[in-house]
N, C-alpha and C. Protein backbone atom coordinates (compact mmCIF):
# COMPACT_ATOMS: atom_id res chain seq x y z
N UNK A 1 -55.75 -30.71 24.70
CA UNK A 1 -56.10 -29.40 24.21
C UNK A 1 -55.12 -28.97 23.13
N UNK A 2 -56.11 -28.42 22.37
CA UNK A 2 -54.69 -27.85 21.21
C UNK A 2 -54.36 -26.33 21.68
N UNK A 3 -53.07 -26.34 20.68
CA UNK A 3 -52.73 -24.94 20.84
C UNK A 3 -53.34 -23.77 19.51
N UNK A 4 -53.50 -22.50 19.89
CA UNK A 4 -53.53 -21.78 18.63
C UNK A 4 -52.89 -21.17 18.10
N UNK A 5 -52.92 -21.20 16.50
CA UNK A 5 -51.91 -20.87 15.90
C UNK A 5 -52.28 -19.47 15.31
N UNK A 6 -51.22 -18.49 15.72
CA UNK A 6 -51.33 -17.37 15.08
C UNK A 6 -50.49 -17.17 14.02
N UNK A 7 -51.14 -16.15 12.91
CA UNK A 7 -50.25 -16.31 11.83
C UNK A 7 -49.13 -14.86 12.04
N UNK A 8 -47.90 -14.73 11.90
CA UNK A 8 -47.13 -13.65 12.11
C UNK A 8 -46.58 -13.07 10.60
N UNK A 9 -47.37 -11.49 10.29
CA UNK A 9 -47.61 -11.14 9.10
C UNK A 9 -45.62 -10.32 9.01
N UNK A 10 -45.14 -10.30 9.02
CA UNK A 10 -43.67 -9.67 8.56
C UNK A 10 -43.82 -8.41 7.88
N UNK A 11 -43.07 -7.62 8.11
CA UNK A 11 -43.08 -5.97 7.27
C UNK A 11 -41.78 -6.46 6.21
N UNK A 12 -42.58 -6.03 5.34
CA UNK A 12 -41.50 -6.32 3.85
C UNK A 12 -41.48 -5.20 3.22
N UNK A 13 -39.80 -4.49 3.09
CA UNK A 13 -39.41 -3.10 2.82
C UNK A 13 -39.59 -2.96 1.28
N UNK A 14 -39.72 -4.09 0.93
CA UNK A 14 -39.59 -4.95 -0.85
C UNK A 14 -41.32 -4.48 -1.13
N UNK A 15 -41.41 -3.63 -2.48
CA UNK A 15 -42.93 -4.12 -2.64
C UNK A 15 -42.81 -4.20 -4.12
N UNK A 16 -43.81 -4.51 -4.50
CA UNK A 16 -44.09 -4.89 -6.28
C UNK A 16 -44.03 -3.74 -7.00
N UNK A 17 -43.15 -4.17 -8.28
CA UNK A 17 -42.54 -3.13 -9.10
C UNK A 17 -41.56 -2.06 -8.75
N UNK A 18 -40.77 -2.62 -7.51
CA UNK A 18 -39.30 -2.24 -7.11
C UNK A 18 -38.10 -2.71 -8.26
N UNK A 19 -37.21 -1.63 -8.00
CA UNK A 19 -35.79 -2.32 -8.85
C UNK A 19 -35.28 -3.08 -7.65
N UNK A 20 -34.84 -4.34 -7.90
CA UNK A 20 -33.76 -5.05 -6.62
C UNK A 20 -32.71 -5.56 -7.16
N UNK A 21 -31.77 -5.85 -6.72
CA UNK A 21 -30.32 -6.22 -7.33
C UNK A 21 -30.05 -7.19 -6.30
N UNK A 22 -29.91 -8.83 -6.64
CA UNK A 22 -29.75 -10.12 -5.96
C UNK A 22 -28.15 -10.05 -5.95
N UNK A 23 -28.37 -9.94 -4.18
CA UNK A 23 -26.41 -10.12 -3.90
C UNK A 23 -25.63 -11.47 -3.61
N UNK A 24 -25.81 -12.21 -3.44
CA UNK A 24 -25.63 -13.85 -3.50
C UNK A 24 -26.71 -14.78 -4.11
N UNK A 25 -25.88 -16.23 -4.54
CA UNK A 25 -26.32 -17.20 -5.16
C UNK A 25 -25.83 -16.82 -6.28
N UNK A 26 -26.55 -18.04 -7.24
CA UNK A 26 -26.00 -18.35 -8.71
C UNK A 26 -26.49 -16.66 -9.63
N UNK A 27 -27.63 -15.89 -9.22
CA UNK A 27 -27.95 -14.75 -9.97
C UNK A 27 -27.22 -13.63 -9.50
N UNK A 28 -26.17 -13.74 -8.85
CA UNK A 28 -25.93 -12.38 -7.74
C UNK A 28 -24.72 -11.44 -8.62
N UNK A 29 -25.45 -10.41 -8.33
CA UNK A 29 -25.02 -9.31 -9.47
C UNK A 29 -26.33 -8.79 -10.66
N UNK A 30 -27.38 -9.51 -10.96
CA UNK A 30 -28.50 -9.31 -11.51
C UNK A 30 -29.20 -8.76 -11.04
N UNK A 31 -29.97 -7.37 -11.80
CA UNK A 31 -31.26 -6.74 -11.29
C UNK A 31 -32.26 -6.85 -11.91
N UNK A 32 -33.68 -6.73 -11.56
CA UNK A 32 -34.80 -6.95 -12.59
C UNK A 32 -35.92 -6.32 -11.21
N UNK A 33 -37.09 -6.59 -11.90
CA UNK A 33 -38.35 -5.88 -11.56
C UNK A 33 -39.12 -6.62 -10.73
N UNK A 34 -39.66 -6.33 -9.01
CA UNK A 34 -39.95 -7.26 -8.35
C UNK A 34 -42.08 -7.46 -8.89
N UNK A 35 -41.89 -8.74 -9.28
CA UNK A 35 -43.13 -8.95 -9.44
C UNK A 35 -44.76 -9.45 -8.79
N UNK A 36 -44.07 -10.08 -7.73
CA UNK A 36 -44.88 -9.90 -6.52
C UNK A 36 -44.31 -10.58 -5.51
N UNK A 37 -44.59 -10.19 -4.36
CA UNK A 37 -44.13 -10.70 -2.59
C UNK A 37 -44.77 -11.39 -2.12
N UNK A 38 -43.86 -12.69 -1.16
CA UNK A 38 -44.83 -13.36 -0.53
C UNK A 38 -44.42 -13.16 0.86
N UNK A 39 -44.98 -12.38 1.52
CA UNK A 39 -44.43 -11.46 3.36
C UNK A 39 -44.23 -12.77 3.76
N UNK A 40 -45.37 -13.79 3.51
CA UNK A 40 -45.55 -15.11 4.69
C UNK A 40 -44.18 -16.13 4.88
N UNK A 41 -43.90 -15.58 3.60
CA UNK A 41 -42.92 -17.00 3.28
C UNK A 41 -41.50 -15.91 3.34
N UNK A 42 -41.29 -14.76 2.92
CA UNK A 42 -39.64 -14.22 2.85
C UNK A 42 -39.49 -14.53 1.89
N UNK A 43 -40.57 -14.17 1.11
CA UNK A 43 -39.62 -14.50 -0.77
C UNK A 43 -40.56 -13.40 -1.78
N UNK A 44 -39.55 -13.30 -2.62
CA UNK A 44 -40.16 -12.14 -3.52
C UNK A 44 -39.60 -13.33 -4.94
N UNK A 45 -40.50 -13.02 -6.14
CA UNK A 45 -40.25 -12.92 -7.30
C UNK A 45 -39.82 -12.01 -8.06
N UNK A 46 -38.80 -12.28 -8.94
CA UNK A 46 -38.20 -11.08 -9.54
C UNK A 46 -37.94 -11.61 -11.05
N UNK A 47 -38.23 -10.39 -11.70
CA UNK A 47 -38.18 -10.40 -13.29
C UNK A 47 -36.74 -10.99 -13.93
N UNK A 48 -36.83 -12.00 -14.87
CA UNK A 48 -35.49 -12.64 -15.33
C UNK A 48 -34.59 -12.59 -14.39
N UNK A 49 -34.91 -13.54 -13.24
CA UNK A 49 -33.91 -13.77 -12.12
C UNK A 49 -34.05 -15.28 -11.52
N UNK A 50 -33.46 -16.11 -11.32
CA UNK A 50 -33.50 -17.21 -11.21
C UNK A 50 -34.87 -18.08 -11.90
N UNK A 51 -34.58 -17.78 -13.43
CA UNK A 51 -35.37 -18.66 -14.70
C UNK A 51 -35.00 -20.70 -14.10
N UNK A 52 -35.65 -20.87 -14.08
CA UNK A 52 -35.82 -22.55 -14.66
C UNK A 52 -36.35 -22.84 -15.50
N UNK A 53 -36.01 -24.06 -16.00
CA UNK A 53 -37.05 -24.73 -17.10
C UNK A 53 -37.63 -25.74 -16.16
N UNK A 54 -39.18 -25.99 -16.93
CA UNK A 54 -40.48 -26.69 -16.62
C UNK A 54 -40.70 -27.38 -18.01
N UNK A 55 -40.28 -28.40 -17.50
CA UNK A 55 -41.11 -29.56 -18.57
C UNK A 55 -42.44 -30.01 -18.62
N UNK A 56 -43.03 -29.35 -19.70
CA UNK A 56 -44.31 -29.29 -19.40
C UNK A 56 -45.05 -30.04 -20.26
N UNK A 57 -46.33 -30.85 -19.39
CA UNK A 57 -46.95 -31.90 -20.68
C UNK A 57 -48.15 -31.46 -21.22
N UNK A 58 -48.16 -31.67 -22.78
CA UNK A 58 -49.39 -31.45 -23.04
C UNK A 58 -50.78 -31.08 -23.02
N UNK A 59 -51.66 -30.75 -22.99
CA UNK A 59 -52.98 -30.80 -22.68
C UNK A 59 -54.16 -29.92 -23.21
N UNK A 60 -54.49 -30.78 -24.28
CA UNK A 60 -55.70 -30.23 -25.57
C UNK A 60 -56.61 -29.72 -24.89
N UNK A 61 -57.36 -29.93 -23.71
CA UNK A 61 -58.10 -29.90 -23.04
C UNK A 61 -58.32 -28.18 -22.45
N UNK A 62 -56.96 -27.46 -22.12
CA UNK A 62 -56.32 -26.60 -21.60
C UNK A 62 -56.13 -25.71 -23.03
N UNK A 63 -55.62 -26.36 -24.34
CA UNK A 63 -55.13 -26.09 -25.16
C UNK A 63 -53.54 -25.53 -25.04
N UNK A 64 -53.31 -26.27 -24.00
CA UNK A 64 -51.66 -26.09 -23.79
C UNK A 64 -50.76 -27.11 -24.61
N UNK A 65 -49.88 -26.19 -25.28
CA UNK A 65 -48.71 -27.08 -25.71
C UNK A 65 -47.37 -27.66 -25.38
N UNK A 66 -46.61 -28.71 -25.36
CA UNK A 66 -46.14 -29.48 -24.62
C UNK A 66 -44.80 -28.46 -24.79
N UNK A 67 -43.84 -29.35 -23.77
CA UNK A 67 -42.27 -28.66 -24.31
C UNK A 67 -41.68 -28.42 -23.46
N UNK A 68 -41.01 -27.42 -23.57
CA UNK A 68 -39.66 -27.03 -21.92
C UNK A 68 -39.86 -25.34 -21.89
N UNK A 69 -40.33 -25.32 -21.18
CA UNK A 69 -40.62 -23.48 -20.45
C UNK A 69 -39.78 -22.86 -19.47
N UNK A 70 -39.39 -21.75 -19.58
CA UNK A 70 -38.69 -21.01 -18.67
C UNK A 70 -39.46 -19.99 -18.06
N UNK A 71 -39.26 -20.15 -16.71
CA UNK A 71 -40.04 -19.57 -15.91
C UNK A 71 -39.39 -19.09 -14.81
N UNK A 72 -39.46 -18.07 -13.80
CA UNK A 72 -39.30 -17.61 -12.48
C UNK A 72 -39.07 -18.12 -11.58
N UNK A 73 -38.20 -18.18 -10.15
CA UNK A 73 -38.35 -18.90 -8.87
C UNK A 73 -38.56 -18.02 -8.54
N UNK A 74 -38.91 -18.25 -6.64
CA UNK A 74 -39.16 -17.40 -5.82
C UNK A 74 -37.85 -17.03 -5.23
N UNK A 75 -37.37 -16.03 -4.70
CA UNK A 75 -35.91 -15.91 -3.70
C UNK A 75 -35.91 -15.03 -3.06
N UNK A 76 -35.30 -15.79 -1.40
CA UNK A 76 -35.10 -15.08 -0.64
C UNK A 76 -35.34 -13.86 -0.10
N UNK A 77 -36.15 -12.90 0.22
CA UNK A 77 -36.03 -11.53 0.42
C UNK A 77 -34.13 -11.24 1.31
N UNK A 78 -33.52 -12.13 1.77
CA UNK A 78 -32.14 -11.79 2.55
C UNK A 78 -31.06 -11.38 1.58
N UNK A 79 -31.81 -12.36 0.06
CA UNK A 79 -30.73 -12.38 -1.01
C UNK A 79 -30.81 -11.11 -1.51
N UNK A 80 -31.81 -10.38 -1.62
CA UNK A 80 -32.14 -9.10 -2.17
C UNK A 80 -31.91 -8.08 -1.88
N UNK A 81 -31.70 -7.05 -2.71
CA UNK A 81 -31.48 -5.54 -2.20
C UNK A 81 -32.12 -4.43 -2.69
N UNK A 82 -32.75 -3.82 -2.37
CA UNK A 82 -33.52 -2.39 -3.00
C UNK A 82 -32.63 -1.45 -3.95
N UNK A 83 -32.95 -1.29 -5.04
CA UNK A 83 -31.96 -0.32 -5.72
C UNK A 83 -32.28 1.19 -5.51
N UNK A 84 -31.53 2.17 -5.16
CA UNK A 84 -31.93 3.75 -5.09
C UNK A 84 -31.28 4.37 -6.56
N UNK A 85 -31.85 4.72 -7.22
CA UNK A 85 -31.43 5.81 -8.16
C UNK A 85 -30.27 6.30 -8.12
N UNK A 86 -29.59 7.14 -6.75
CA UNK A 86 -28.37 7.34 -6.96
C UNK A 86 -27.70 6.71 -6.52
N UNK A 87 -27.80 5.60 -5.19
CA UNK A 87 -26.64 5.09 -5.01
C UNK A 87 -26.70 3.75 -5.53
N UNK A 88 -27.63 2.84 -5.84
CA UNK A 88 -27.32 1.72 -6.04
C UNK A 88 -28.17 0.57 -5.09
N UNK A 89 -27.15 -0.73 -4.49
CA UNK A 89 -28.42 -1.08 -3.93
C UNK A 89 -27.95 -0.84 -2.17
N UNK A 90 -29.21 -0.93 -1.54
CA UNK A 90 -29.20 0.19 -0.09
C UNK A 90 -30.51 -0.58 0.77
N UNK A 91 -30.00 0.00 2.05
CA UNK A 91 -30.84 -0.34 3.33
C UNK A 91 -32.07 0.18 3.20
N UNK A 92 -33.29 0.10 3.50
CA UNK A 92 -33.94 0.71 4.01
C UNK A 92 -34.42 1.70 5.37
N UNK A 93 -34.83 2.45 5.06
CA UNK A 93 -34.97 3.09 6.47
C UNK A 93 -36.41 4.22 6.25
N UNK A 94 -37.09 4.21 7.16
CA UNK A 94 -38.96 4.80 7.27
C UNK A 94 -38.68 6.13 8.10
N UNK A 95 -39.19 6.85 7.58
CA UNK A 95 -39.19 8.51 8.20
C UNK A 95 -41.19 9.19 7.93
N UNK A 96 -41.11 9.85 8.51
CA UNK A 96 -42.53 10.26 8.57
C UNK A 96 -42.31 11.69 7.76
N UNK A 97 -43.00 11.65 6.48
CA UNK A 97 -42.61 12.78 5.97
C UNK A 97 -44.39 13.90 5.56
N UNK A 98 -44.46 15.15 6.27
CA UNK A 98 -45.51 15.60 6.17
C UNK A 98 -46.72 14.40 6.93
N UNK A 99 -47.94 14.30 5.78
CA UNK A 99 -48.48 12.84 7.20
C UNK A 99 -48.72 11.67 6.62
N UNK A 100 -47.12 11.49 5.97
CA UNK A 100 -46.84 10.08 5.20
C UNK A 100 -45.99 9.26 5.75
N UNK A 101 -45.90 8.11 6.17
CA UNK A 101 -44.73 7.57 6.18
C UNK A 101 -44.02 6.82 5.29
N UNK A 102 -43.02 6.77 5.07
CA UNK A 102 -42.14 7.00 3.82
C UNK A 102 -41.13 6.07 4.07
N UNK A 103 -40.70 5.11 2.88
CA UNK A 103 -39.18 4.20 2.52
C UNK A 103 -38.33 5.47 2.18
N UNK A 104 -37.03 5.75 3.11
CA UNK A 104 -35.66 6.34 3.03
C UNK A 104 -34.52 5.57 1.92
N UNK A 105 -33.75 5.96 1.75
CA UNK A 105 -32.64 5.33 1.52
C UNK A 105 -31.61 5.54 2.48
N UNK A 106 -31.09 4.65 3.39
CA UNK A 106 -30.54 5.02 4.36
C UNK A 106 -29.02 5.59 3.91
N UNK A 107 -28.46 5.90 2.81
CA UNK A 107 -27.04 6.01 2.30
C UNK A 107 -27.34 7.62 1.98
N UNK A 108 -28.28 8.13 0.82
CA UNK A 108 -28.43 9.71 0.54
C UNK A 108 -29.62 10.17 1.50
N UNK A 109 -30.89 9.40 1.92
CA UNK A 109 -31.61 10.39 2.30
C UNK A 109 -33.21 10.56 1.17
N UNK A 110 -33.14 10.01 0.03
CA UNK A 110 -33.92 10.32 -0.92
C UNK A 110 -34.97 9.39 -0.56
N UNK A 111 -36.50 9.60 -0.97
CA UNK A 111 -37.70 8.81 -0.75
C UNK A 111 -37.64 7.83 -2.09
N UNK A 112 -37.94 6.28 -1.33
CA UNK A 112 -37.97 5.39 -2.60
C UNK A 112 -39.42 5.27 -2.61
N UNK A 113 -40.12 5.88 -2.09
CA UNK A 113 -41.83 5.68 -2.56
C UNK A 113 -41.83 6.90 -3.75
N UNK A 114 -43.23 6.28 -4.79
CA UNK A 114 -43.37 6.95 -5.89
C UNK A 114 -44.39 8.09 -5.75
């Protein structure tokens, strides 16, 4: 008999078009613009933040041209940090505000939802 596999969806405090500021690894100290999340995996993409180059081949077909491209990795959501306006980068924390529930900044208190 097999077993079944359930998939376990993760709450990610991170959402698209956040400021985040990467605190370890080779980018740490860099902030940029989160461009999209992957909950499943614990990784977010982030704007000019761990660039590679892709050697990329040809293909008329595509009308792609050959060469060396710089492009995006994925990293860590652990490596990451939410930036707040006034303090910088900060914990998250959820409060129910009126009949919303709401991203805190756990350091001032201010709502990081827009």
């Amino acid at each position: 008999m097999g077993t079944a596999t359930t998939t376990i969806h993760k709450r990610v405090d991170i959402r698209r078009n956040d400021t985040v500021k990467v605190m370890t690894g080779r980018d740490a100290g860099k902030e940029g613009r989160v461009l999209r999340v992957f909950p499943d995996d614990g990784k977010v993409l982030v704007e000019h933040v761990m660039t590679v180059k892709k050697h990329v081949r040809p293909n008329p077909q595509r009308n792609i041209k050959g060469g060396i491209a710089e492009q995006e990795r994925r990293i860590s959501l652990s490596n990451v940090a939410l930036v707040c306006a006034t303090c910088g980068p900060v914990r998250v924390g959820h409060e129910v505000r009126g009949d919303r529930k709401v991203r805190v900044c756990k350091k001032c208190g201010t709502t990081l939802d827009k």
